[in-house]
Protein backbone atom coordinates (compact mmCIF):
# COMPACT_ATOMS: atom_id res chain seq x y z
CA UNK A 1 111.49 53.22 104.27
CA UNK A 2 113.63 56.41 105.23
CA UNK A 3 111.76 59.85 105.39
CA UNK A 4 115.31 61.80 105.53
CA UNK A 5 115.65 64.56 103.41
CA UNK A 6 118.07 63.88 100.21
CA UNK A 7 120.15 66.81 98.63
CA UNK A 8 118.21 66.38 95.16
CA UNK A 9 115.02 67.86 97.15
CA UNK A 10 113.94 71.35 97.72
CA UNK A 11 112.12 73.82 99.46
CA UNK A 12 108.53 73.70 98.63
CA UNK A 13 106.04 74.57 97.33
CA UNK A 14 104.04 75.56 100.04
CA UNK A 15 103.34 79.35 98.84
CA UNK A 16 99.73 78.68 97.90
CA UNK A 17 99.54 77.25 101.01
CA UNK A 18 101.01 79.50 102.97
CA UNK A 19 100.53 82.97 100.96
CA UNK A 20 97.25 82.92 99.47
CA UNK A 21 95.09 84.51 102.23
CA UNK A 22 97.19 87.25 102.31
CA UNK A 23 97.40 88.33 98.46
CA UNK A 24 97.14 91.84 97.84
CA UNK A 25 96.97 92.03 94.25
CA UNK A 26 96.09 96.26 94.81
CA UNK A 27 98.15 99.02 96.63
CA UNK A 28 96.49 101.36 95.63
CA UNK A 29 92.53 102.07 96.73
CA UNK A 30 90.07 104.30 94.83
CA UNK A 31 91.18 108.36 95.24
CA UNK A 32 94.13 107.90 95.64
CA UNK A 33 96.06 109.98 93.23
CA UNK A 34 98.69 109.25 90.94
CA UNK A 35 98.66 107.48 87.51
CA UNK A 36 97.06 104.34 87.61
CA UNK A 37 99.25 100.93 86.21
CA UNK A 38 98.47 97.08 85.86
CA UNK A 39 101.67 95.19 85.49
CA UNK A 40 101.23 91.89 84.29
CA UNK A 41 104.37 89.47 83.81
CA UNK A 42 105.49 85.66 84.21
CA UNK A 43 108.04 84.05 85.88
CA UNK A 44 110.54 81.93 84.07
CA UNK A 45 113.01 79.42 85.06
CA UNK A 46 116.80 78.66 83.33
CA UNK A 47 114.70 76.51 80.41
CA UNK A 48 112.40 78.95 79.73
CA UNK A 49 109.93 77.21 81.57
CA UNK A 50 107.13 78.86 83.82
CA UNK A 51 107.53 78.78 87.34
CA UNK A 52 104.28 78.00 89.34
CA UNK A 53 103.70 78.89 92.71
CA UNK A 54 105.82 81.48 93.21
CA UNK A 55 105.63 84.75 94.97
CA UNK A 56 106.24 88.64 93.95
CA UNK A 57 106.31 90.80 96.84
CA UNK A 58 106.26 94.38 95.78
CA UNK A 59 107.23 97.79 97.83
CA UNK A 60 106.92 101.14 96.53
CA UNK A 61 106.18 105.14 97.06
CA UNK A 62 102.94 106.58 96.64
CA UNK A 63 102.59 109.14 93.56
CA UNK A 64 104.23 111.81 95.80
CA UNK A 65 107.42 109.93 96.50
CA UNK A 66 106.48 109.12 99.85
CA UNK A 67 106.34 105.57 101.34
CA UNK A 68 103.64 104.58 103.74
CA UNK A 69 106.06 103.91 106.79
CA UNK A 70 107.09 105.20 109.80
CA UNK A 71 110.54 105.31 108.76
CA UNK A 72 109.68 107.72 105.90
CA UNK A 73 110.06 111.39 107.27
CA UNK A 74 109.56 113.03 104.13
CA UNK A 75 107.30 115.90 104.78
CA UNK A 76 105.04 114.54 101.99
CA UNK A 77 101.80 113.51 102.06
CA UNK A 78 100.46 110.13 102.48
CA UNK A 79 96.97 109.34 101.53
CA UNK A 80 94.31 107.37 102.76
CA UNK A 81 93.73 103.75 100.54
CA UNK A 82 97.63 103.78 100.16
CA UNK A 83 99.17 100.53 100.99
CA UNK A 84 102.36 100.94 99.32
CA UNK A 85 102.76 97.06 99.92
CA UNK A 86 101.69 93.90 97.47
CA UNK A 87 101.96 89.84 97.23
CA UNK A 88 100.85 88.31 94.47
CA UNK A 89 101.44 84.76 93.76
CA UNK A 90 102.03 83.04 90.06
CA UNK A 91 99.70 80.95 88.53
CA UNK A 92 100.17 77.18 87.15
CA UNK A 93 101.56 79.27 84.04
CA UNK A 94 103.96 81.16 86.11
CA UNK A 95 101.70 84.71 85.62
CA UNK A 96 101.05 87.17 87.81
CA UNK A 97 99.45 90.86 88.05
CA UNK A 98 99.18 93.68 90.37
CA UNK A 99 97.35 97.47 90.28
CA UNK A 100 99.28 99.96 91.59
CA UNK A 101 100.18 103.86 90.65
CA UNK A 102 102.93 104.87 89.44
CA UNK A 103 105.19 105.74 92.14
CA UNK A 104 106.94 109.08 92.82
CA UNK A 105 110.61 109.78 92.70
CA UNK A 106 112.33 108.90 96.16
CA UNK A 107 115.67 110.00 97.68
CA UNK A 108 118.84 107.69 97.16
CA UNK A 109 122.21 108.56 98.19
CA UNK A 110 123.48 111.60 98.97
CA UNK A 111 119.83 112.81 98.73
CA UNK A 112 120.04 112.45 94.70
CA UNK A 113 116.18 111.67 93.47
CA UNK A 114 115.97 108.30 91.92
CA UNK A 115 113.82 107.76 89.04
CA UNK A 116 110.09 106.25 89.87
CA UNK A 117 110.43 102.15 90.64
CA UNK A 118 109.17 99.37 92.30
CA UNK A 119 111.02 97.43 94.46
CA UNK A 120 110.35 93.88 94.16
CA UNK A 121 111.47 90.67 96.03
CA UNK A 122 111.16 86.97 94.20
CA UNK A 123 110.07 84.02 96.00
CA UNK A 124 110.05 80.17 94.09
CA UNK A 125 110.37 76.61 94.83
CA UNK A 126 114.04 75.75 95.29
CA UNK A 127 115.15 79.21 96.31
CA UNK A 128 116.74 79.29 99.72
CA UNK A 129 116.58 83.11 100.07
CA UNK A 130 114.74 85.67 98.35
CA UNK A 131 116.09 87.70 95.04
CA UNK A 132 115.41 91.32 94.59
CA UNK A 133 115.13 93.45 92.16
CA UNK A 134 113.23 96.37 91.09
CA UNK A 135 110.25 97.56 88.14
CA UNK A 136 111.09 101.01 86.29
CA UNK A 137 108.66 102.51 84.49
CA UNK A 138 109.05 103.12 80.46
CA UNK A 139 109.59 106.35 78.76
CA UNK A 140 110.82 107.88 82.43
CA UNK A 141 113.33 110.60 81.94
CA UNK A 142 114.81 110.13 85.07
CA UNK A 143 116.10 106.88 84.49
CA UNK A 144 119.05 108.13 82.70
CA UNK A 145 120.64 109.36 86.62
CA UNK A 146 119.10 106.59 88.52
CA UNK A 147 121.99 105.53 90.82
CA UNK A 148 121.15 102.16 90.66
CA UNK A 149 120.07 102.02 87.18
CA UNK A 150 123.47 103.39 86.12
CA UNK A 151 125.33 100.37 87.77
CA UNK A 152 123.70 98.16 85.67
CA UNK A 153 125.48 96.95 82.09
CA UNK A 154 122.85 99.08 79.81
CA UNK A 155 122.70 95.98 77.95
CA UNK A 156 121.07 94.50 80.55
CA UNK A 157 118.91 97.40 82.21
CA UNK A 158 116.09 96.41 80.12
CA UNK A 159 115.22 93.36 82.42
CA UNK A 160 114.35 95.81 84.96
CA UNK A 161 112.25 98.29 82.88
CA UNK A 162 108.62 97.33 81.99
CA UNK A 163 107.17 97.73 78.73
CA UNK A 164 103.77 98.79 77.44
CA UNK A 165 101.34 96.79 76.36
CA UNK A 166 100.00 98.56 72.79
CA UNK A 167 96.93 100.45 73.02
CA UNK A 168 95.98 99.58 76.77
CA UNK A 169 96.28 103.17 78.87
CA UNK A 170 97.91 101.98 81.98
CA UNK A 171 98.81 98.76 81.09
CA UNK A 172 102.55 97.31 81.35
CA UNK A 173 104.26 93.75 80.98
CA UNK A 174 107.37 92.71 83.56
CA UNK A 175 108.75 89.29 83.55
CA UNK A 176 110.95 87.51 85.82
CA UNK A 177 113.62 85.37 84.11
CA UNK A 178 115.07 83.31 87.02
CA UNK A 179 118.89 82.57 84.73
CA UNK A 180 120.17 82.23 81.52
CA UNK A 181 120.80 84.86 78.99
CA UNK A 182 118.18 87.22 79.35
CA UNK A 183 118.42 86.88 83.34
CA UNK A 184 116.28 89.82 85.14
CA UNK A 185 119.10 91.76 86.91
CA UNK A 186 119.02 90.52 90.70
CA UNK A 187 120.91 92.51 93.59
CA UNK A 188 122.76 91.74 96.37
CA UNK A 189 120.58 93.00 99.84
């Protein structure tokens, strides 16, 4: 009996295993200001199928437009209960949800504001590196001069723009579809 590795295998799952005691499924505490979201979503292979055990690792600014990290010299404030940082893992069903606020608007290039988003990085069985992508918020004006919004076919920018759920204040739905036709748009880091 050989224990070797064959190409048909993958990595994983171990996220369960390995992520679970450090889900934070909240980045945002209580007082801290800002309008207050649950996104909800699944994760979906090429068939349609859910994927389990996977993980959603979310970064974002606080309802000022300020991220809580050194790096970030806005002269903004940053509040107290502010994480600005999330991992949440999917469920046997592939679902997964998160409180946050809704994020300010941030600098991009050339010091251009870019419309309020989440960035987002995708972790599943089989996956060698990471994907990334990002959450925009419905009904946002400034999406129509998001730089990176504006590079994507607007056929497609709808994978990356979350959708209310009817008559729940605060509540949004965000899936992850891993390929296929209605593939969330994925970027090159």
């Amino acid at each position: 009996m050989s224990l070797q590795a064959t190409t048909s295998q993958t990595v994983g799952p171990f996220f369960v295993i390995g992520f679970e005691w450090m889900v934070v499924d909240n980045l945002a505490g209580p007082g801290v200001s800002g309008e207050r979201v649950t996104i909800q979503g699944r994760v979906f292979d090429g068939d349609g199928q859910p994927v389990p055990d996977g993980v959603i690792e979310l970064w974002q600014a606080n309802a000022h437009g300020k991220y809580a990290h050194p790096d970030d010299t806005q002269d903004k404030p940053i509040e107290k209960g502010f994480l600005g940082f999330g991992r949440v893992l999917t469920d046997d069903n592939g679902k997964f949800s998160f409180t946050t606020i809704k994020p300010g608007p941030v600098p991009g290039p050339n010091g251009k504001m870019q419309a309020p988003h989440i960035a987002v990085s995708v972790f599943t069985r089989g996956l060698l590196r990471r994907l990334v992508t990002r959450i925009y918020f419905p009904d946002e004006a400034a999406n129509a001069g998001d730089f990176v919004l504006s590079k994507v076919e607007p056929a497609r920018r709808e994978t990356l723009i979350a959708k209310r759920i009817g008559g729940q204040a605060g509540a949004l739905q965000w899936n992850v579809i891993m390929q296929g036709d209605e593939e969330t748009v994925f970027f090159d880091c």
